[in-house]
N, C-alpha and C. Protein backbone atom coordinates (compact mmCIF):
# COMPACT_ATOMS: atom_id res chain seq x y z
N UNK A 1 -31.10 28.74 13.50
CA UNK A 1 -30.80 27.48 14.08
C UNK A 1 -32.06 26.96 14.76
N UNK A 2 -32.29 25.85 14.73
CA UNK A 2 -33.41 25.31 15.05
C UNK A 2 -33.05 24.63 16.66
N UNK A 3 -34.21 24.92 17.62
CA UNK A 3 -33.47 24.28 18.96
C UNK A 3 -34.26 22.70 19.06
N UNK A 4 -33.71 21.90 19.47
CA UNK A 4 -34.04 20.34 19.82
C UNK A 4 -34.35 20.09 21.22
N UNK A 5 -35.61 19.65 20.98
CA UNK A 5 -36.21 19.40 22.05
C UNK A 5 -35.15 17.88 23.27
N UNK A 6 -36.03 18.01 24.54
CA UNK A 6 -34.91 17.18 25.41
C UNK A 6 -35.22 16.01 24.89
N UNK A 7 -36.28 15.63 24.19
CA UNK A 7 -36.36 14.33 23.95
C UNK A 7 -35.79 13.87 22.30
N UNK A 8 -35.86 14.17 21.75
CA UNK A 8 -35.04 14.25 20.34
C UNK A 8 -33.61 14.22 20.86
N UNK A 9 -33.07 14.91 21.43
CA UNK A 9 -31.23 14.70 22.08
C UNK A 9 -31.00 13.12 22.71
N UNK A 10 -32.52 12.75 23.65
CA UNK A 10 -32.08 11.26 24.17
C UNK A 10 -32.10 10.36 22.86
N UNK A 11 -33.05 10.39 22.07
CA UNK A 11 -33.41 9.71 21.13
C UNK A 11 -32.10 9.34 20.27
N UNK A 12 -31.29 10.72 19.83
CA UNK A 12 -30.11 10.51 19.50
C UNK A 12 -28.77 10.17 20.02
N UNK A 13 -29.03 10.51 21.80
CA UNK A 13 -27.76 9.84 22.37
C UNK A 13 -28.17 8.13 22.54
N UNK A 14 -29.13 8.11 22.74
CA UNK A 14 -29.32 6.28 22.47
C UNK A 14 -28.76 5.49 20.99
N UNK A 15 -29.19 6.51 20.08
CA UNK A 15 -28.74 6.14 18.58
C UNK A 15 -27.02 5.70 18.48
N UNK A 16 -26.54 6.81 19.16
CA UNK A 16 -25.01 7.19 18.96
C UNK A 16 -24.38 6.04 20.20
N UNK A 17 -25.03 5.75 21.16
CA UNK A 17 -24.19 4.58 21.68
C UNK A 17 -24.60 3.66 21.27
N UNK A 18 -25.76 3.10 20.70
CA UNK A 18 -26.11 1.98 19.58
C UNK A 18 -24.93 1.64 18.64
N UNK A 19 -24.52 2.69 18.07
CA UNK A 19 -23.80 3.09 17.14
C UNK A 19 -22.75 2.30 17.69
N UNK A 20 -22.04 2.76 18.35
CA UNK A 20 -20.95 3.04 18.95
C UNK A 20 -20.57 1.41 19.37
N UNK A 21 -21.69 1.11 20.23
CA UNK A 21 -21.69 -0.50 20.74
C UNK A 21 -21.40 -1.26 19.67
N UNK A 22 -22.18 -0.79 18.36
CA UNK A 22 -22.06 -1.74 17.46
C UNK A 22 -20.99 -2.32 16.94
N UNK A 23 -20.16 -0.70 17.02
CA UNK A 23 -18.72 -0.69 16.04
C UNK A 23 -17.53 -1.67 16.64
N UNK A 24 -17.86 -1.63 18.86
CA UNK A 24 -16.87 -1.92 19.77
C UNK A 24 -17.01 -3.55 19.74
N UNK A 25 -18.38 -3.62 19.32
CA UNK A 25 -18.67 -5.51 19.07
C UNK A 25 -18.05 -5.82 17.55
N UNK A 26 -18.42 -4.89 16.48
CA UNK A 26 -17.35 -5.66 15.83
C UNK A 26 -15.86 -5.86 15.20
N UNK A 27 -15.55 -4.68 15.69
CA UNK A 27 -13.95 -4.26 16.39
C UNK A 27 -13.45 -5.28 16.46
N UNK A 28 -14.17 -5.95 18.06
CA UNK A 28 -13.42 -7.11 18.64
C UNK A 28 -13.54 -8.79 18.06
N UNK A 29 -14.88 -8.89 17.56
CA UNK A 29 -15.05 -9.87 16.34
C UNK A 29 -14.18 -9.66 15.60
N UNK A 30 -13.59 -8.90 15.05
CA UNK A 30 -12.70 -8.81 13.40
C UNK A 30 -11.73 -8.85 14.26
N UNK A 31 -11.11 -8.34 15.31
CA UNK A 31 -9.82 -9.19 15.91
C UNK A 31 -9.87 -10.16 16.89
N UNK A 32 -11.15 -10.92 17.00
CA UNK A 32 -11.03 -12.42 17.56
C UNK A 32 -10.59 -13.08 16.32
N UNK A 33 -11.21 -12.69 15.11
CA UNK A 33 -10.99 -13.84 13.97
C UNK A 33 -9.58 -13.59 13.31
N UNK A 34 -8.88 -12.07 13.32
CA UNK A 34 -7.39 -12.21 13.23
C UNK A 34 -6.73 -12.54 14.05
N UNK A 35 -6.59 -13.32 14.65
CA UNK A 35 -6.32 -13.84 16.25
C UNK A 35 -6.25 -15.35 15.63
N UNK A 36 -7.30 -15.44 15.38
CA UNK A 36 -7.90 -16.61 14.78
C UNK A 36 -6.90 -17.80 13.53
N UNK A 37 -6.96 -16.43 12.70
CA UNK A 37 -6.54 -16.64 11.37
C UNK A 37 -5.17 -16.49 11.51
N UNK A 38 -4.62 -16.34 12.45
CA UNK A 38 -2.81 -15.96 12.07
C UNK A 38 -3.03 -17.44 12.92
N UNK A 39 -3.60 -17.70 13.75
CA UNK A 39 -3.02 -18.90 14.66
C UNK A 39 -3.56 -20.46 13.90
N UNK A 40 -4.56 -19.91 12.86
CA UNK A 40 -4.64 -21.37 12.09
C UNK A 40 -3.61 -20.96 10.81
N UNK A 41 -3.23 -20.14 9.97
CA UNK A 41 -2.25 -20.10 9.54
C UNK A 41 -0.53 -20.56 9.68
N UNK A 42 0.04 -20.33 10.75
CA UNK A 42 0.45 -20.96 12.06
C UNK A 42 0.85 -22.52 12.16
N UNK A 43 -0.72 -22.55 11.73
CA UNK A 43 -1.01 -24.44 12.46
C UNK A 43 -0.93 -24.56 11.23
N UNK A 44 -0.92 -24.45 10.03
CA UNK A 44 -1.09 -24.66 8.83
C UNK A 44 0.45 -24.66 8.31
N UNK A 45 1.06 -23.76 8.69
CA UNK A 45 2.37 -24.13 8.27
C UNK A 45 3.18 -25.12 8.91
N UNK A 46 2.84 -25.30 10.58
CA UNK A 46 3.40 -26.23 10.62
C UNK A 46 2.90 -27.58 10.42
N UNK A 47 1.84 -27.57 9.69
CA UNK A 47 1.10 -28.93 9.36
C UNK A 47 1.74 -28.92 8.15
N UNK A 48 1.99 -28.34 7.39
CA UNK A 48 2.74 -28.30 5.84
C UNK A 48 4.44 -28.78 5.91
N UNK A 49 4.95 -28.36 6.70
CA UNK A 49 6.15 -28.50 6.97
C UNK A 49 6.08 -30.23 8.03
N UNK A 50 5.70 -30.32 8.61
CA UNK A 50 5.59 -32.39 8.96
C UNK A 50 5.13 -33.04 7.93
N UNK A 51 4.28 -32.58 7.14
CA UNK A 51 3.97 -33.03 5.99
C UNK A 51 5.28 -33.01 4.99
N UNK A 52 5.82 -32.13 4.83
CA UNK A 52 6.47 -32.11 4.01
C UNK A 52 7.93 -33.16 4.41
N UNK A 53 8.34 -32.99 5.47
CA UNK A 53 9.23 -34.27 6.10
C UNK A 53 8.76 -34.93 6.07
N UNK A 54 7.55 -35.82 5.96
CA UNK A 54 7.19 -37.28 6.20
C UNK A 54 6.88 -37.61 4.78
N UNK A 55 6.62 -36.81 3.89
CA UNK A 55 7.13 -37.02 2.62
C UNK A 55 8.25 -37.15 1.84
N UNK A 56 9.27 -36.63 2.30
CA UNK A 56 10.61 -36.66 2.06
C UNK A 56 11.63 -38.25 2.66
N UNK A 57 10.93 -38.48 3.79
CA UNK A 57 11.56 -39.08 4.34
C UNK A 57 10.24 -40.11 3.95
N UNK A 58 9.87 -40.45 3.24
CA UNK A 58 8.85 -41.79 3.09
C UNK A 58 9.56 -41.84 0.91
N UNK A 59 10.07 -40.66 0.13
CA UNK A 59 10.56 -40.71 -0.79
C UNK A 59 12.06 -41.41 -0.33
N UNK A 60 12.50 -40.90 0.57
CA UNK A 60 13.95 -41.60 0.81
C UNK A 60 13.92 -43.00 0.98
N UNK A 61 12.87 -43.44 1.45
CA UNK A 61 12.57 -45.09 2.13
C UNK A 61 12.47 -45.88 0.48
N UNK A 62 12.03 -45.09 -0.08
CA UNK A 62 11.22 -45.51 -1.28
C UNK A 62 12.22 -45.72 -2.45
N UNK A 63 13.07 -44.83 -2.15
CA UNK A 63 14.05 -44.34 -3.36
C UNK A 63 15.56 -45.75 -2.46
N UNK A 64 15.65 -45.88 -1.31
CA UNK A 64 16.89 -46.58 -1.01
C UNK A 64 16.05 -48.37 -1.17
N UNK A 65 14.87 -48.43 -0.96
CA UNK A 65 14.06 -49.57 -1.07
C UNK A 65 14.18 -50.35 -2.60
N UNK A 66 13.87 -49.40 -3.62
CA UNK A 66 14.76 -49.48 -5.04
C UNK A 66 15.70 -49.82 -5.31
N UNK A 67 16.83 -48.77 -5.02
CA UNK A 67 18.39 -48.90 -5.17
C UNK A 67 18.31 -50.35 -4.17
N UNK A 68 17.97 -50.73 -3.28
CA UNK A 68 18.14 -52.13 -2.52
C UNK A 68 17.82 -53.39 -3.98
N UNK A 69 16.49 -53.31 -4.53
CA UNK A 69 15.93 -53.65 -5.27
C UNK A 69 16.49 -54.20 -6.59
N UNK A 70 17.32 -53.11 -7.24
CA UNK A 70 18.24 -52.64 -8.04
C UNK A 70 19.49 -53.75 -8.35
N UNK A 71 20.31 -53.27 -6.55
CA UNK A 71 21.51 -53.88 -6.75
C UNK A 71 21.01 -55.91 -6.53
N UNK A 72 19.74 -55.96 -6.58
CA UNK A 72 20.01 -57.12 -6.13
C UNK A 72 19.87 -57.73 -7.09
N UNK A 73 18.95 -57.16 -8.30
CA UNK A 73 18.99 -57.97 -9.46
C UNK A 73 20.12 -57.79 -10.34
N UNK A 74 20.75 -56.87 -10.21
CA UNK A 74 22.02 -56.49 -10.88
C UNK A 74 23.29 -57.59 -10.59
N UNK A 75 23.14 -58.21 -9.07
CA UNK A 75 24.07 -58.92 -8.69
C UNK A 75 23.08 -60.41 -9.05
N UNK A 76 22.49 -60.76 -9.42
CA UNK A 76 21.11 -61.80 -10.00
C UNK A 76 21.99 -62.19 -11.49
N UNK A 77 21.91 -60.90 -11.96
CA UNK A 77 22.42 -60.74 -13.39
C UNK A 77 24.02 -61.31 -13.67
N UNK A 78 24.59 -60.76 -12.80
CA UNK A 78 26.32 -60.88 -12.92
C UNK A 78 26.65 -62.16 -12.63
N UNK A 79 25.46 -63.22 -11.58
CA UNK A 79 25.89 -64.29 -11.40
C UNK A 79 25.61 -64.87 -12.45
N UNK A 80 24.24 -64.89 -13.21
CA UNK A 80 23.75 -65.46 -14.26
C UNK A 80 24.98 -65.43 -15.33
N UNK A 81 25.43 -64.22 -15.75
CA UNK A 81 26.93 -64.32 -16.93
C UNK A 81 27.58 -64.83 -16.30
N UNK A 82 28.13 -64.78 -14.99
CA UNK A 82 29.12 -65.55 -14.90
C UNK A 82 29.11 -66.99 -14.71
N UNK A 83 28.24 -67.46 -14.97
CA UNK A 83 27.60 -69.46 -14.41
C UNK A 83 28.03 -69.08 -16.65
N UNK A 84 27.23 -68.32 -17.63
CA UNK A 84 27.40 -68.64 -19.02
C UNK A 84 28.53 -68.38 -19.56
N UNK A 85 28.92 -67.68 -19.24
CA UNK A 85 30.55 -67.33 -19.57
C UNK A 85 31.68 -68.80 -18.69
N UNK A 86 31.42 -69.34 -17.59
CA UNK A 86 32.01 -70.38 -17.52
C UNK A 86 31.30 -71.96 -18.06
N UNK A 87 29.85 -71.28 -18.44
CA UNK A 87 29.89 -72.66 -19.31
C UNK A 87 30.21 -72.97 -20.26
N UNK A 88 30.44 -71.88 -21.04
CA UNK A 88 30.68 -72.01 -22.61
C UNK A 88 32.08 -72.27 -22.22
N UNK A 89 33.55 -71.57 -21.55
CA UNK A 89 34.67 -72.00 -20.86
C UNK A 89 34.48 -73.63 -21.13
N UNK A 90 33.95 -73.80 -20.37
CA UNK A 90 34.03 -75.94 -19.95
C UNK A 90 33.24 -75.89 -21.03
N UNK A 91 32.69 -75.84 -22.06
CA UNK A 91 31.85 -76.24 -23.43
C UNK A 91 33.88 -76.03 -24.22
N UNK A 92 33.88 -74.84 -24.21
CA UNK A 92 34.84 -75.36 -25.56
C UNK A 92 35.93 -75.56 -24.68
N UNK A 93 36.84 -75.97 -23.66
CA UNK A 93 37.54 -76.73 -23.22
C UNK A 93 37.24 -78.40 -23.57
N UNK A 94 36.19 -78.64 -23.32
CA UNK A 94 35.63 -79.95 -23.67
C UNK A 94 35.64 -80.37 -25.09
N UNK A 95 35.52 -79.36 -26.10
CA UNK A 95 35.49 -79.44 -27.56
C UNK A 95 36.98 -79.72 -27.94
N UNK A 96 37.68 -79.03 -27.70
CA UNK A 96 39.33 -79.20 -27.48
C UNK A 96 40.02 -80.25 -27.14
């Protein structure tokens, strides 16, 4: 066995809390940023989910804005036959 001098032992206990410091700094870095990452994940879902209601509810506006749209030419329409269907009425009443 070989013996180690006192200065070779400091050399290596400086190494080994180097070491050591290094690992405790980035320990806590890799769980500042999972810290991080669950709480923008988080914000991300609930940014997805308002999103997703203000889409739903801007399709509903959109979709009853239509059907509004819809029935109005539909009732446009029914008056229109019914003004031709009573003219032709008073056309061949008049022919008669």
């Amino acid at each position: 066995m070989r013996a180690t001098s006192g200065h070779a032992n400091k050399e290596w206990e400086y190494v080994m809390k180097k070491i050591a410091l290094t690992a405790a700094v980035l320990g806590l870095g890799l769980a500042a940023c999972e810290a991080q990452t669950d709480e923008a994940a988080e914000t991300g879902i609930e940014n997805t989910g308002e999103a997703m209601e203000a889409d739903a509810e801007a399709a509903g506006e959109a979709t009853e804005a239509a059907m509004e749209e819809m029935a109005a030419e539909a009732d446009e329409t029914a008056t229109e036959v019914e003004a031709a269907v009573e003219g032709e009425t008073e056309a061949e009443a008049a022919a008669e």
